[in-house]
Each structure stands twice: as C-alpha cells, then as structure tokens.
Protein backbone atom coordinates (compact mmCIF):
# COMPACT_ATOMS: atom_id res chain seq x y z
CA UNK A 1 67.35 328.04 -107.16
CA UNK A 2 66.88 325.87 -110.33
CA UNK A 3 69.76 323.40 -111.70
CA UNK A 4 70.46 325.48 -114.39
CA UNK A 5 71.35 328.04 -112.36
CA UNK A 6 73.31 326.94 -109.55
CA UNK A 7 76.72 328.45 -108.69
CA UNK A 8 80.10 326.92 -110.16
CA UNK A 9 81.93 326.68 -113.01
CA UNK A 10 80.33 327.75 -116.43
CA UNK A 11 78.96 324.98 -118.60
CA UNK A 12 81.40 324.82 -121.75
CA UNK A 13 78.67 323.06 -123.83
CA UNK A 14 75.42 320.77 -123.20
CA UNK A 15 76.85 317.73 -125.71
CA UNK A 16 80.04 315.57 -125.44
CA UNK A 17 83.67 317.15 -124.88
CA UNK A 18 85.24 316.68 -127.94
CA UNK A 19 89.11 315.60 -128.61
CA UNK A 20 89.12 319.13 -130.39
CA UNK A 21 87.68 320.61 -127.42
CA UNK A 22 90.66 318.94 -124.97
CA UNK A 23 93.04 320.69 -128.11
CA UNK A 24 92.02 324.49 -127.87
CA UNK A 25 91.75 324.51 -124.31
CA UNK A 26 95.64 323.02 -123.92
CA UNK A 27 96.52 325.41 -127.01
CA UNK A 28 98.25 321.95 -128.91
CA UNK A 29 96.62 320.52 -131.83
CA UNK A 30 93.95 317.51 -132.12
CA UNK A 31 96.68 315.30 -133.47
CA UNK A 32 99.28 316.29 -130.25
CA UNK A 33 96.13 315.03 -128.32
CA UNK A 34 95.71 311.68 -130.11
CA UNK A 35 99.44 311.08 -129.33
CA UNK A 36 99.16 311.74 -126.05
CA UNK A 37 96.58 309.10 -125.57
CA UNK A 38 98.23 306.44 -127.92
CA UNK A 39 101.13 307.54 -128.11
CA UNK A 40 102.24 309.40 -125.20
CA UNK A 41 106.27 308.89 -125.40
CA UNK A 42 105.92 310.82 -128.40
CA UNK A 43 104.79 314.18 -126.84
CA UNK A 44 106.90 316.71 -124.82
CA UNK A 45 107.03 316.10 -120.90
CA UNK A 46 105.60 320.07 -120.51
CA UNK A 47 102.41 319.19 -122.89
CA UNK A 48 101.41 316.08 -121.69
CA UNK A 49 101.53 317.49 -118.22
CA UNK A 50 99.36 320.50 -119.93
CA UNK A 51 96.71 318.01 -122.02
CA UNK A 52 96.01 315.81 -118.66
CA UNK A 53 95.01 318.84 -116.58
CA UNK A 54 92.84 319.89 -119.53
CA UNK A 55 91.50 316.54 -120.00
CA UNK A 56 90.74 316.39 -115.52
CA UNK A 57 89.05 319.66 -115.76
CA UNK A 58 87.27 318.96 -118.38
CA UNK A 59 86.39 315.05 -117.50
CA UNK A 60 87.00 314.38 -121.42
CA UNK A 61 86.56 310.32 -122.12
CA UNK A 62 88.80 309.12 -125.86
CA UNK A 63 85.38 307.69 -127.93
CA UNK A 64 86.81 304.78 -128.91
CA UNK A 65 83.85 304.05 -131.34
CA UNK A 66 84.47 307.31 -133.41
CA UNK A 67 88.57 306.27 -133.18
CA UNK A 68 87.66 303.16 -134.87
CA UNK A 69 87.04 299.70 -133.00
CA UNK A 70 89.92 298.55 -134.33
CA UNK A 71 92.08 300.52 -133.28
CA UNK A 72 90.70 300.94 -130.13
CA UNK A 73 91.09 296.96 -129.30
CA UNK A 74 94.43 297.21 -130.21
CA UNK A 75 95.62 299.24 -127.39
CA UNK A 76 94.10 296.78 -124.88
CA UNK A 77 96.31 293.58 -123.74
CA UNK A 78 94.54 290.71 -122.44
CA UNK A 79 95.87 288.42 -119.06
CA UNK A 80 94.34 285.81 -117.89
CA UNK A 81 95.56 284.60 -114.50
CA UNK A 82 94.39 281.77 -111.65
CA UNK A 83 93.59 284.03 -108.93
CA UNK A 84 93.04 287.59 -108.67
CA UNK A 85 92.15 287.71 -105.10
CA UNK A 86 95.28 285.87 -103.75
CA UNK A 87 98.51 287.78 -103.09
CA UNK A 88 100.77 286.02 -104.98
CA UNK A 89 99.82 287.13 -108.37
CA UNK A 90 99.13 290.97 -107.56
CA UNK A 91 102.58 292.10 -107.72
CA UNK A 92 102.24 290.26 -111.27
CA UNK A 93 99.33 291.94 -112.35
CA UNK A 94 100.95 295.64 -110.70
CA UNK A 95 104.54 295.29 -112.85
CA UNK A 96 102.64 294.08 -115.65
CA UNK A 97 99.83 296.99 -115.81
CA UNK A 98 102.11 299.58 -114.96
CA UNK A 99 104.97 299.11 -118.05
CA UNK A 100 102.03 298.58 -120.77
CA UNK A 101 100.66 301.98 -119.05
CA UNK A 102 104.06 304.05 -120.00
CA UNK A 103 103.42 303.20 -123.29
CA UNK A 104 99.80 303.91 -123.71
CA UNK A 105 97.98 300.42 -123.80
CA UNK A 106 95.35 298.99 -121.36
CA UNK A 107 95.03 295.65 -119.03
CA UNK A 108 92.07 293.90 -119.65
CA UNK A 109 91.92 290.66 -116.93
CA UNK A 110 90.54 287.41 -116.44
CA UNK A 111 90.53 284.86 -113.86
CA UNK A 112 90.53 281.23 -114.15
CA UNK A 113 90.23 280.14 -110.24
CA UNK A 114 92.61 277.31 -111.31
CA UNK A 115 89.97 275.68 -114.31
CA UNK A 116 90.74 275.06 -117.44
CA UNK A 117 87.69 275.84 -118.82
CA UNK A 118 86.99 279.09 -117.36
CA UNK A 119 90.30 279.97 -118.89
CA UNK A 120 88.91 278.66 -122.44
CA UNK A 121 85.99 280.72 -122.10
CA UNK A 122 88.31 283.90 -121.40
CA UNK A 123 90.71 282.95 -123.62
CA UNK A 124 87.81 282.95 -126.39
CA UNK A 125 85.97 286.25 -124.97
CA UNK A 126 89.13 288.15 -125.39
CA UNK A 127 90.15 286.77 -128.48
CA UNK A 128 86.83 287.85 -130.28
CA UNK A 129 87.39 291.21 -129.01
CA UNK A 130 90.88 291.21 -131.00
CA UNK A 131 93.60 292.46 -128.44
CA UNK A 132 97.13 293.28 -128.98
CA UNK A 133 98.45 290.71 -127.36
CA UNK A 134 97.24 287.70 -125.05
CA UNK A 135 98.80 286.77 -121.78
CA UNK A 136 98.53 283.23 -119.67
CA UNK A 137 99.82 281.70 -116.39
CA UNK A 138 101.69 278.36 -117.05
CA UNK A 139 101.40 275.95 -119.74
CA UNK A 140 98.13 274.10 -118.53
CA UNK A 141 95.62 274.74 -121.07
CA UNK A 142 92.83 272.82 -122.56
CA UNK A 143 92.96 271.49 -125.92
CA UNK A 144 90.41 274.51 -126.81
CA UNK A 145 92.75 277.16 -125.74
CA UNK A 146 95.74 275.08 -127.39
CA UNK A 147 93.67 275.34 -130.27
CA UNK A 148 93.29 278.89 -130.26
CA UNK A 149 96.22 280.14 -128.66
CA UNK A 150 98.24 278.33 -131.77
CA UNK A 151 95.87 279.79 -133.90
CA UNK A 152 96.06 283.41 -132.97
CA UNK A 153 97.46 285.84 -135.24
CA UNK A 154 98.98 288.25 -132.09
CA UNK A 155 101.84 287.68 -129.55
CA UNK A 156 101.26 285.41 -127.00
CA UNK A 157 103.14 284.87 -123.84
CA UNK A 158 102.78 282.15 -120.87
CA UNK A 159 103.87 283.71 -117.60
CA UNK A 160 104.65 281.78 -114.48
CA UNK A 161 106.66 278.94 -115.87
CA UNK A 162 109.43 278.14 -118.64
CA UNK A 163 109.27 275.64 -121.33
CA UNK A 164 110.86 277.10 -124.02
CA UNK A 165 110.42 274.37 -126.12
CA UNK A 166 106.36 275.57 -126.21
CA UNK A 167 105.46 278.00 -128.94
CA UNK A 168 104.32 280.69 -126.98
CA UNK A 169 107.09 282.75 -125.69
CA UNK A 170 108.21 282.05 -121.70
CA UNK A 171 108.49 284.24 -118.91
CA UNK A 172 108.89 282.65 -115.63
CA UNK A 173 110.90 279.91 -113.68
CA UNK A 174 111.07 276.10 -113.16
CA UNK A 175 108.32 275.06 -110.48
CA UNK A 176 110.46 271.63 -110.54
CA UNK A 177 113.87 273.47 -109.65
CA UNK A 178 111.86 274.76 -106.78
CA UNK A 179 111.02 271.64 -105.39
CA UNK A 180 114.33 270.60 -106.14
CA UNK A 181 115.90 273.22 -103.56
CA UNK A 182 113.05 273.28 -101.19
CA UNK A 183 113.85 269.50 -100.33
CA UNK A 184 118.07 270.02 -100.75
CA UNK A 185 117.49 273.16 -98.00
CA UNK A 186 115.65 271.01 -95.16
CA UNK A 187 118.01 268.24 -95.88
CA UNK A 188 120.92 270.69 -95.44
CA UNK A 189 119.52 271.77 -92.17
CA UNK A 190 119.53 268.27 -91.07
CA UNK A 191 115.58 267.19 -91.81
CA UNK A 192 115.28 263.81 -92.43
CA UNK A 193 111.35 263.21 -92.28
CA UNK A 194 110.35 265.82 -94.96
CA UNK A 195 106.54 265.93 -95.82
CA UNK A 196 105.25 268.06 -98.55
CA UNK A 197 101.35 269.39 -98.66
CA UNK A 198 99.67 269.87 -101.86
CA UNK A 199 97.31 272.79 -102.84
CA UNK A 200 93.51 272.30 -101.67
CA UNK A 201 92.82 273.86 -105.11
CA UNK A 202 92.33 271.45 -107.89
CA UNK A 203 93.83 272.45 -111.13
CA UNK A 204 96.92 274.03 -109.50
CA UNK A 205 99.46 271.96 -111.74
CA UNK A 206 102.52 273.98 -111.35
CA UNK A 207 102.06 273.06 -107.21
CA UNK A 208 101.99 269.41 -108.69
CA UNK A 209 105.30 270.05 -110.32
CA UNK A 210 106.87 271.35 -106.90
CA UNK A 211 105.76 267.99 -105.42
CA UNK A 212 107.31 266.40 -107.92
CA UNK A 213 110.70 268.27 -107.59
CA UNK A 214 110.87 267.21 -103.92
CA UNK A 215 109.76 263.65 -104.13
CA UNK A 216 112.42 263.39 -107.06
CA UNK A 217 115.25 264.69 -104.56
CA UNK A 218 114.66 263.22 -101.92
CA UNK A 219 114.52 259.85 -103.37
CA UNK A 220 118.31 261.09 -104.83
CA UNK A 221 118.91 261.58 -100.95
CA UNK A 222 117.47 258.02 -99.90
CA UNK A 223 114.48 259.08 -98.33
CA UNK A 224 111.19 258.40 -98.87
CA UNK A 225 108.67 261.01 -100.32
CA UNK A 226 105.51 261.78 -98.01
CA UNK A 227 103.14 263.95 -99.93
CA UNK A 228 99.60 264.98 -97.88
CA UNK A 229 96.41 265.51 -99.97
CA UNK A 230 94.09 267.90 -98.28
CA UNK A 231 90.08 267.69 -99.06
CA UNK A 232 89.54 269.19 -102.21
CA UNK A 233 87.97 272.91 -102.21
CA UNK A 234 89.20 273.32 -98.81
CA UNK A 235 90.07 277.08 -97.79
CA UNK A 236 93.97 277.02 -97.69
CA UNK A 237 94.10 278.29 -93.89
CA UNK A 238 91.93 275.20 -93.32
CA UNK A 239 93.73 272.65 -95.70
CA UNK A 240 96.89 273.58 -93.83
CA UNK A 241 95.40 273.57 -90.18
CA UNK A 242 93.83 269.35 -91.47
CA UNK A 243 97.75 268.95 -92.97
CA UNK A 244 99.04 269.56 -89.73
CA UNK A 245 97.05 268.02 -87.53
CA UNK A 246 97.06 264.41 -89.87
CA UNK A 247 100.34 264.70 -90.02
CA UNK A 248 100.81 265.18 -86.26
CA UNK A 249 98.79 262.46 -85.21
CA UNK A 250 101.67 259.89 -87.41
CA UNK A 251 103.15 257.27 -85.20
CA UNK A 252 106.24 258.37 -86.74
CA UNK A 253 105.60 262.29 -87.08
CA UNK A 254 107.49 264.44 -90.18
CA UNK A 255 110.03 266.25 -88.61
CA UNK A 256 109.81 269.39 -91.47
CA UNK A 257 107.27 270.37 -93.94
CA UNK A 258 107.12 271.78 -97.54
CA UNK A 259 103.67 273.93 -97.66
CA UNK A 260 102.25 274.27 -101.92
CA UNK A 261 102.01 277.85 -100.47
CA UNK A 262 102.46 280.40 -97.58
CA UNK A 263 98.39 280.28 -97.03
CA UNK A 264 98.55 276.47 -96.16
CA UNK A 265 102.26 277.32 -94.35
CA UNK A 266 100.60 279.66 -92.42
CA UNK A 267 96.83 277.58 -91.47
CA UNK A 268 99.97 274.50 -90.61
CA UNK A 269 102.16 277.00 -88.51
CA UNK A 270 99.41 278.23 -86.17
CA UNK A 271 97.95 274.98 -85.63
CA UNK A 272 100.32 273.59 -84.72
CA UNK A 273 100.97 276.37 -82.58
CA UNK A 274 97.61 275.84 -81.16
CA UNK A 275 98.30 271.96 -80.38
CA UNK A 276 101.32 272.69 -78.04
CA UNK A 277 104.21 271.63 -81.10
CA UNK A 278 107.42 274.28 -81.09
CA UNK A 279 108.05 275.37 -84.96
CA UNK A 280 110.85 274.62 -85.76
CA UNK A 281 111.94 272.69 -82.91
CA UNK A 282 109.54 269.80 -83.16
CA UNK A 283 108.41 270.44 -87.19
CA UNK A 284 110.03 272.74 -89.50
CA UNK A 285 107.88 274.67 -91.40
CA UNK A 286 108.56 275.90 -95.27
CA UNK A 287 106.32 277.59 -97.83
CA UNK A 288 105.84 279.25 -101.19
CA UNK A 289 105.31 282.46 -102.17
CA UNK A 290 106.42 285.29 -99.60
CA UNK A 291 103.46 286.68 -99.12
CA UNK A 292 103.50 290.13 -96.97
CA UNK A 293 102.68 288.16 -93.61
CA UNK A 294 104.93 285.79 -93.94
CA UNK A 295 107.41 287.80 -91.88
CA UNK A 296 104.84 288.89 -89.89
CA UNK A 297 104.11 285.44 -88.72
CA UNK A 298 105.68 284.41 -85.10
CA UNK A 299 108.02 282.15 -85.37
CA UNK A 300 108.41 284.33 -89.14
CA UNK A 301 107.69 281.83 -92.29
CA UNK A 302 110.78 280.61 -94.05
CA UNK A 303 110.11 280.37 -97.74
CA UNK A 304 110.66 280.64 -101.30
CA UNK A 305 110.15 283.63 -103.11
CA UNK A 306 108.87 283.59 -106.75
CA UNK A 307 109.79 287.04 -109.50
CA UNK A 308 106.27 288.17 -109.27
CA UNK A 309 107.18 291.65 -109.78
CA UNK A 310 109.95 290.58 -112.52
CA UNK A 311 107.55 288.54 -114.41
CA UNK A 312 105.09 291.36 -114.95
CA UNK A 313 107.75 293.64 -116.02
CA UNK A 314 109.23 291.60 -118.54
CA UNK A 315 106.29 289.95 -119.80
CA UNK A 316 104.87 293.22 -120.97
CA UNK A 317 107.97 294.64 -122.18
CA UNK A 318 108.11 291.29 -124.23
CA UNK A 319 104.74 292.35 -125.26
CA UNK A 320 105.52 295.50 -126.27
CA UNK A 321 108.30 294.44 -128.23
CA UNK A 322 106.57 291.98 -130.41
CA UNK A 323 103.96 294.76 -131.19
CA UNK A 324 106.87 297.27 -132.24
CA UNK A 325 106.27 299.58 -129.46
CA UNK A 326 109.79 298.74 -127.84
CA UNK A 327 113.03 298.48 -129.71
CA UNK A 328 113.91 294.88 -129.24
CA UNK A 329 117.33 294.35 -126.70
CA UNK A 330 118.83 291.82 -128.25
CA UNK A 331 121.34 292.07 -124.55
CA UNK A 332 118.92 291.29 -122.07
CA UNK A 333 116.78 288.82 -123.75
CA UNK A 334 116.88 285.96 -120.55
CA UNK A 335 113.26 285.09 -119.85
CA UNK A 336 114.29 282.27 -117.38
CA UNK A 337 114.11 283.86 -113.99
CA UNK A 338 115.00 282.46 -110.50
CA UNK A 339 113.89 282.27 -107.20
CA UNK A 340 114.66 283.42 -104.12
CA UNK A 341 114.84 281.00 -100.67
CA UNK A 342 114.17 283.49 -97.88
CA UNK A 343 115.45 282.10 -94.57
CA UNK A 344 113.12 283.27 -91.25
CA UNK A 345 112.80 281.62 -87.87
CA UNK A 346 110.34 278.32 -89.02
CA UNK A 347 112.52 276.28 -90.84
C-alpha cells in the first residue's frame, strides 16, 4: 500500500492550512480567529473552546510573516534572567509566562549565567527583534545595556530587586533587608559567631548585597563580620561542602552560618554531616531561596524565602499594563515585595 493511500483521516488539502481554513471548519469568521490568537479575552468562552479544537485537529500554525513582522514581534516579551537551570528563578519564569499567556503574548528567554556581557548580547539580540516589552533580573548591567535599556522606546522592567529611584520600573525586594534579618534571626536565637558564605558564582551582585546586610548588622550588634569566599566557578554543592569544612577547621569555629543560597546550605549541611558536627547543635545552618528540598533535607533547611512566584505575576501584569492590554489599578500598585523567613530544624 502506497502513502497516498494509507488509511486515516482524509487529506483536507496538499498546501498550508489557512487562518480561513481554521474559520469554516469552527463556523466563526477569519477575524473571530485572529482574536482568538491576539486577542483571546475578546472572544466568547464557547468559541474559543470551538477554534482550539479546530486549530488541534487541524495542526494550523498563525504565519506570522503574512500577519506582518511587526506585529508579530509585538506579541512576544523578552526576559532575560541569570540562571535558567537553577530552581530559584523557575517559579519566576512559570508566574511570569503564564499571565502574559491569558492575554495572548509570548515569552521569549535569555540567560546570562551571572555575566554582564552575555546579558548585553541578549539584551541587544532581543532588542533588534523589537519586542513588546523587555524584562531583567536586578540592576547590574553593563554600561552597553544601560545604554540601551535607557534608550529603548518599550516598557522595561528590572525584576529581582527594588530601586525605585532607577528608571526602569521595579519589581522585587531589598537583598540588603535580607541580610539585615538573616543576621537579627541567628542573633535572636542566641548565635554569636555568625559566618556568612558568598556565591561560588562570580557576577552574583545581589548575593554581595546580602553579605553586606549582615556584616552591616552585626557590626550594629558588636560583632565582628566573618564572610567565606569559596574558589571561584566552584559547583555550589562543592563551594558549600569547602565553606564548611574551612570554616570547621577555625581555632575558634562559627557557631551559625548564613549560606548566599540553599545549594551551598545544603553542600555545608551534609558535610558537615559527614564530618561528625550536629546541625544545629554545634553550627546552625541558614540559607536562601527555599528551594523544594530544602524541607526535604534532614535536619530540614531553615531559610529565607524570596516572591518568586509574586514577582512573575506582577512583573507581567506591569507589562501588560504599560502596553494597554490591562486597565491600570491605580489600588494595588506596591511593587516592593517581602520575604518570607521559613523556620525548619537547622537553624
């Protein structure tokens, strides 16, 4: 038996299915079928449910060239972020991609593995593709992406951080204040020796700025700051295992530890583990992030737990508004966001 005539369903036509085609078979008309795809809020509950079966059976695919480049680009949002493989962005990258979604527009993403430059050159790919809208973690840019960021003639928002005095709008939280209350917690719980271990990752500045929330407080509290550097490039299960074990072998020994993140909390927790110490008995152990194993972990990771999923959200709904898309709600218009201390058995 040839190709031609195998059994299944009939062939509706050897060229392209056609936006017209997707119309007659879902009995609407071409333009209800254009709305649907750009602007689905606009059509009825009962069609759209009608045009997407049409458009499954049929495996139809919007040309965006015969739509008009354009106008194509413009449903597509651009995000560049330091870390796509990492936990503590996804639920970021989930919020974000599922509100610009509702409302017919497109994710297009970009990591910058914590350099500056790769974010320029993403930052400049996107740009010259025209998006709606451009969207960046923190305020630590080169002077190219400065450049072009205050040059760009579409919203742009900075997730991940809050400096409202920037010209881009902020969505996010003070990485400071975080250091702030990670050091007044341990303190509280009657740590006096409190060490803090930066991010292996170079270019991580907002972990810089949680460093320099703790050293600030506890210098308020009259201790001294201790701040471990692990090797550069160092896999964060490993920089945390070489934190712990340096600090371990002090004459005088830290008697709780602030972790850049829950991947270094967690290489610190179990190697300790592994070298006979009782968390939090003999070292307290705190990190950043709450990522899903972090109350898996035995003794459970205390730590601090960052609006990823709130940042998302209202970063694209900020988004949305700026394009026109969303009525803008003049009542909930806070973009500072807090975090959340989440108290388990280490610490």
């Amino acid at each position: 038996m040839t190709a031609d005539k195998a059994p299944g369903r009939k062939r509706r036509g050897a060229g392209r299915v056609t936006l017209n085609t997707v119309a007659k078979e879902a009995g609407v008309s071409a333009i209800t079928v254009s709305r649907y795809f750009n602007n689905p809020e606009q059509v009825s509950p009962e069609r759209r449910e009608r045009i997407a079966q049409v458009v499954a059976e049929l495996g139809y695919v919007p040309n965006l060239v015969a739509g008009g480049l354009a106008s194509a680009r413009g449903r597509i949002v651009a995000m560049v972020i330091p870390n796509i493989s990492g936990p503590i962005f996804a639920n970021t990258i989930q919020g974000f991609s599922d509100t610009l979604n509702r409302h017919g527009y497109q994710l297009l993403l970009a990591s910058s593995y914590f350099s500056a430059e790769q974010e320029e050159s993403a930052v400049r790919a996107f740009l010259g593709w025209s998006p709606a809208a451009l969207v960046l973690t923190s305020r630590f840019h080169s002077a190219g992406t400065e450049k072009m960021i205050a040059e760009a003639d579409i919203p742009v928002v900075e997730t991940w951080d809050y400096q409202p005095q920037r010209g881009p709008l902020q969505i996010g939280f003070s990485h400071h204040e975080v250091g702030v209350s990670a050091a007044r917690y341990l303190h509280g719980k009657g740590y006096r020796r409190i060490a803090f271990v930066q991010n292996s990752a170079t270019g991580d500045f907002s972990a810089l700025e949680r460093r320099d929330g703790y050293a600030a407080t506890v210098r308020e509290l009259g201790l001294e700051p201790w701040v471990f550097v692990p090797q550069a490039g160092l896999a964060p299960f490993e920089a945390g295992k070489q934190a712990m074990q340096a600090l371990m072998s002090e004459a005088t020994r830290p008697d709780a530890i602030i972790f850049a993140n829950d991947n270094l909390a967690a290489g610190g927790l179990l190697a300790g583990q592994r070298a006979g110490l009782k968390i939090p008995e003999d070292c307290a152990v705190l990190g950043f992030g709450d990522y899903p194993f972090a109350e898996m972990l035995l003794p459970s990771l205390s730590t601090i737990k960052p609006p990823a999923l709130e940042i998302g959200v209202l970063a694209a709904t900020r988004v949305l508004e700026s394009l026109g898309v969303l009525p803008v709600d003049d009542v909930q218009r806070l973009n500072l966001l807090t975090c959340q201390l989440i108290e388990r058995e280490s610490a």
